[in-house]
N, C-alpha and C. Protein backbone atom coordinates (compact mmCIF):
# COMPACT_ATOMS: atom_id res chain seq x y z
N UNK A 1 0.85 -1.19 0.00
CA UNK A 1 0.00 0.00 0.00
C UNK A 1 0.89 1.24 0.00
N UNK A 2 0.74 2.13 -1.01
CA UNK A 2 1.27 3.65 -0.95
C UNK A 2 1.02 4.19 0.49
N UNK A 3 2.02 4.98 0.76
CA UNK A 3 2.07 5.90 2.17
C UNK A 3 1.38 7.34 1.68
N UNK A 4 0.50 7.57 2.66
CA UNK A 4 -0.03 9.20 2.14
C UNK A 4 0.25 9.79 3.40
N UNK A 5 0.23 11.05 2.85
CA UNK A 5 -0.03 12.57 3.73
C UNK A 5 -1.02 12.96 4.56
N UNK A 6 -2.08 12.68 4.07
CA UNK A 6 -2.97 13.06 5.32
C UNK A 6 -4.08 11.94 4.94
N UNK A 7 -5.38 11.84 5.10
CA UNK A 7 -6.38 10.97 5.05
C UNK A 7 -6.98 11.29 3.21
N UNK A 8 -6.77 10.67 2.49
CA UNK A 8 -8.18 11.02 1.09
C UNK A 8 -7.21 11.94 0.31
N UNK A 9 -5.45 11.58 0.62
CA UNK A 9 -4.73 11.50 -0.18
C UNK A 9 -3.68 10.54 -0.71
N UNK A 10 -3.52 10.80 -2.43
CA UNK A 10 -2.30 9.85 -2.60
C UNK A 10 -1.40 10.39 -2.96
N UNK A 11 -0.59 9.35 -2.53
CA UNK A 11 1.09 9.98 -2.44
C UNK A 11 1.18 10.83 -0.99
N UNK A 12 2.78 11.42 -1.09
CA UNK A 12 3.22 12.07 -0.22
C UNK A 12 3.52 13.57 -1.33
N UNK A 13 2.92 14.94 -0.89
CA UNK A 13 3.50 15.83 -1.17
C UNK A 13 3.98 17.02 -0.38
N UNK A 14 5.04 16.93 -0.87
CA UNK A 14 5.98 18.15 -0.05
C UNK A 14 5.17 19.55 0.43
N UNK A 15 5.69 20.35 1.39
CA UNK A 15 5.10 21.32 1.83
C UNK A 15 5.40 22.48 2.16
N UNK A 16 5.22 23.85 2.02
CA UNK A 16 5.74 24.92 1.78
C UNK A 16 5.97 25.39 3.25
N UNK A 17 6.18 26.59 3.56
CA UNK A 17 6.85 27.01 4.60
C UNK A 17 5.86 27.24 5.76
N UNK A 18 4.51 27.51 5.57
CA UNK A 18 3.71 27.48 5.90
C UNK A 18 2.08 26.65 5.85
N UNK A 19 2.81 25.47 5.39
CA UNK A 19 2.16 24.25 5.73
C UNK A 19 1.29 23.77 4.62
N UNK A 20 1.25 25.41 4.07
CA UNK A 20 0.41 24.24 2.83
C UNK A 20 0.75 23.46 1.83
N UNK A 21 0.36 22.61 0.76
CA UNK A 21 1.26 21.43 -0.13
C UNK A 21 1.67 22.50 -1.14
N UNK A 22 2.47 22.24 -1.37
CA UNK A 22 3.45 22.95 -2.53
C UNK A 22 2.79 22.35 -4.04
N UNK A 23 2.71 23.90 -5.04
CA UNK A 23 2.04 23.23 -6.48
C UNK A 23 3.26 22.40 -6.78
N UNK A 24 2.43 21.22 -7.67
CA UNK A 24 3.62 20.49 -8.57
C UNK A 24 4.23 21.51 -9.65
N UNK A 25 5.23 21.14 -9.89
CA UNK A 25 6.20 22.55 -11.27
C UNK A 25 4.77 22.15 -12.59
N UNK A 26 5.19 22.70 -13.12
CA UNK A 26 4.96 23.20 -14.17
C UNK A 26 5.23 21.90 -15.37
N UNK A 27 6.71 22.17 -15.23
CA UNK A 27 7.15 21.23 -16.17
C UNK A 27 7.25 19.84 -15.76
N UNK A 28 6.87 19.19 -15.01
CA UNK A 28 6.88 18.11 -14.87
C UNK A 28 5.51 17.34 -16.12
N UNK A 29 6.57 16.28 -16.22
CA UNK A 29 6.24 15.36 -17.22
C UNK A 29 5.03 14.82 -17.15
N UNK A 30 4.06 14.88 -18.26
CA UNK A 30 2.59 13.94 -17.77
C UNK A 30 2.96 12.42 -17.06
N UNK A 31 4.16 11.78 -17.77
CA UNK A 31 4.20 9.98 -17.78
C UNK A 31 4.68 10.16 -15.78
N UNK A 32 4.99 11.44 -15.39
CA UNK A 32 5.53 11.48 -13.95
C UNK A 32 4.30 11.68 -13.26
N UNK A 33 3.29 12.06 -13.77
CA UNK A 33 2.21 12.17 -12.52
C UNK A 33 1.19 10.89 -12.85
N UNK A 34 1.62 10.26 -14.33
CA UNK A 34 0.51 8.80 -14.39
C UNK A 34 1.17 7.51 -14.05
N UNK A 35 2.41 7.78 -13.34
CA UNK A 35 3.36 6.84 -12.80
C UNK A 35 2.72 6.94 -10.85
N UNK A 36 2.41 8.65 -10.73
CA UNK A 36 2.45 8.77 -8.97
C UNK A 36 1.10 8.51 -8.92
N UNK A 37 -0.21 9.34 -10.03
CA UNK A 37 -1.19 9.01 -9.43
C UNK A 37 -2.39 7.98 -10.12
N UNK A 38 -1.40 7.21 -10.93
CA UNK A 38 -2.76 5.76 -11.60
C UNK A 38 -3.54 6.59 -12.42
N UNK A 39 -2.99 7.60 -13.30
CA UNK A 39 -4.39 8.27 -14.42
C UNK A 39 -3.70 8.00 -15.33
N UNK A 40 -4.51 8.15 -16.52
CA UNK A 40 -4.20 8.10 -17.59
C UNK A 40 -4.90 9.27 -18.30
N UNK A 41 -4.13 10.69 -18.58
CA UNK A 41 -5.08 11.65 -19.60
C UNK A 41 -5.11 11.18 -21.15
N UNK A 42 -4.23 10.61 -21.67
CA UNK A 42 -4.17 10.19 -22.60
C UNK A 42 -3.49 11.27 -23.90
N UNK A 43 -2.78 11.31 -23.23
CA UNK A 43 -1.70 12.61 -23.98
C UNK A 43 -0.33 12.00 -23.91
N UNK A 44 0.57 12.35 -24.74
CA UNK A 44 1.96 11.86 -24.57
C UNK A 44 2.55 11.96 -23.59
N UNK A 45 3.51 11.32 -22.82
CA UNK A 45 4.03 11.01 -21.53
C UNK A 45 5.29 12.66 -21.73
N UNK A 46 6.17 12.76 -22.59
CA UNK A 46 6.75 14.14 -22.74
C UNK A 46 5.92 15.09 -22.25
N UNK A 47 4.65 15.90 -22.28
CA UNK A 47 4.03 16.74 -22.24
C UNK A 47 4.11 17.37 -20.85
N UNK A 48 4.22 18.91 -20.95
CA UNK A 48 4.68 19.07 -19.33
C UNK A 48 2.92 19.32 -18.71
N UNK A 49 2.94 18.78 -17.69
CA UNK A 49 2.01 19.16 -16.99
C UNK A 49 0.99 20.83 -17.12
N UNK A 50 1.59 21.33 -16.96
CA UNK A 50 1.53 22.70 -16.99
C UNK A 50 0.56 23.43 -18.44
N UNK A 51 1.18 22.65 -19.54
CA UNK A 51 0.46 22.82 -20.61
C UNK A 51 -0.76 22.26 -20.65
N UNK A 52 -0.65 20.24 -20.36
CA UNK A 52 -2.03 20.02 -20.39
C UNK A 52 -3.21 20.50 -19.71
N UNK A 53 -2.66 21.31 -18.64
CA UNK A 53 -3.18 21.93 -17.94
C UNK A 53 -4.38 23.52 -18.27
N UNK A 54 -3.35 24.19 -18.60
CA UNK A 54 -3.67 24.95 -19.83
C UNK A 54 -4.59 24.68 -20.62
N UNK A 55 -4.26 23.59 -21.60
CA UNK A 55 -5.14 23.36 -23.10
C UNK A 55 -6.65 22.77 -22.21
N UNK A 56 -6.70 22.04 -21.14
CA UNK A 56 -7.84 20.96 -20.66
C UNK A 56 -8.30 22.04 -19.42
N UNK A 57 -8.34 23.62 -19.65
CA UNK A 57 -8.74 24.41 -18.73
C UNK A 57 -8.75 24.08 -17.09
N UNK A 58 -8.27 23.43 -16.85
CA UNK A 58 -7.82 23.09 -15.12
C UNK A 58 -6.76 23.93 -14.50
N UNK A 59 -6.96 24.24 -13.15
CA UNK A 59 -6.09 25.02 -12.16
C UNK A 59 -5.39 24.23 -11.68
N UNK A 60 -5.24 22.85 -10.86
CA UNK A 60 -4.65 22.64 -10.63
C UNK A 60 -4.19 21.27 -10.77
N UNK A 61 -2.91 20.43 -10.39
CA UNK A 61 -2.99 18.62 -10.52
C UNK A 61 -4.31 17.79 -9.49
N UNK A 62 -4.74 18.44 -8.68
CA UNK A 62 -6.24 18.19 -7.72
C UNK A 62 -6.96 18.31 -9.00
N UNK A 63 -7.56 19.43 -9.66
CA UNK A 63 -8.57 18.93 -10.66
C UNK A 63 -8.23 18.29 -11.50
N UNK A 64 -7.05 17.80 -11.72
CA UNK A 64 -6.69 16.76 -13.44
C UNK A 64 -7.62 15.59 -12.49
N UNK A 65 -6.62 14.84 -11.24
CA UNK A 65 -6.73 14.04 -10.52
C UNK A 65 -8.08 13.51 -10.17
N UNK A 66 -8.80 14.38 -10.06
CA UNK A 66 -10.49 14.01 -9.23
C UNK A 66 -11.18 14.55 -10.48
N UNK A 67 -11.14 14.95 -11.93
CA UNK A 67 -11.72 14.98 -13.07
C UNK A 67 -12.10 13.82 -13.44
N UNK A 68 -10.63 12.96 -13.58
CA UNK A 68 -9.88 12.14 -13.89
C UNK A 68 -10.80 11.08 -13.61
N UNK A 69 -10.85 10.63 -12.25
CA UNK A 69 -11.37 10.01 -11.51
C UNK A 69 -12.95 9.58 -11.83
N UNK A 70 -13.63 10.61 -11.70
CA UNK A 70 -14.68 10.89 -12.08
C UNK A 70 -15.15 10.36 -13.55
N UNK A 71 -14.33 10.46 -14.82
CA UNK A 71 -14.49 10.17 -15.85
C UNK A 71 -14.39 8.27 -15.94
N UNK A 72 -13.49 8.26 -15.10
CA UNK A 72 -13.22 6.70 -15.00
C UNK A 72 -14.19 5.80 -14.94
């Protein structure tokens, strides 16, 4: 079983100075967040986050994630 952060999360994510979770970059790789969080957007694994982000109107990796989910 994956280790999480708090309850009705996955993974572990890092945390800013004042406690709240730090955004994922930008450029991180789609194939790096469908490796941490079991999705599949169905876009090339190169693609930085940040863009698909962009083009699929979402704020943040929480809405790819629980979109995601939802569509499943």
């Amino acid at each position: 079983m994956m280790a999480t952060d708090a309850p009705g999360m996955r993974g572990i994510r890092s945390r800013n100075q004042g406690g709240r979770l730090r955004d994922k970059r930008d450029d991180t790789h789609i194939a790096t967040v469908e490796d941490q969080y079991g999705i599949d957007p169905g876009v090339r694994g190169d693609m930085h986050l940040g863009n698909y982000l962009q083009r699929e109107g979402l704020k943040s990796l929480n809405d790819l994630v629980h979109d995601r989910r939802r569509r499943d």
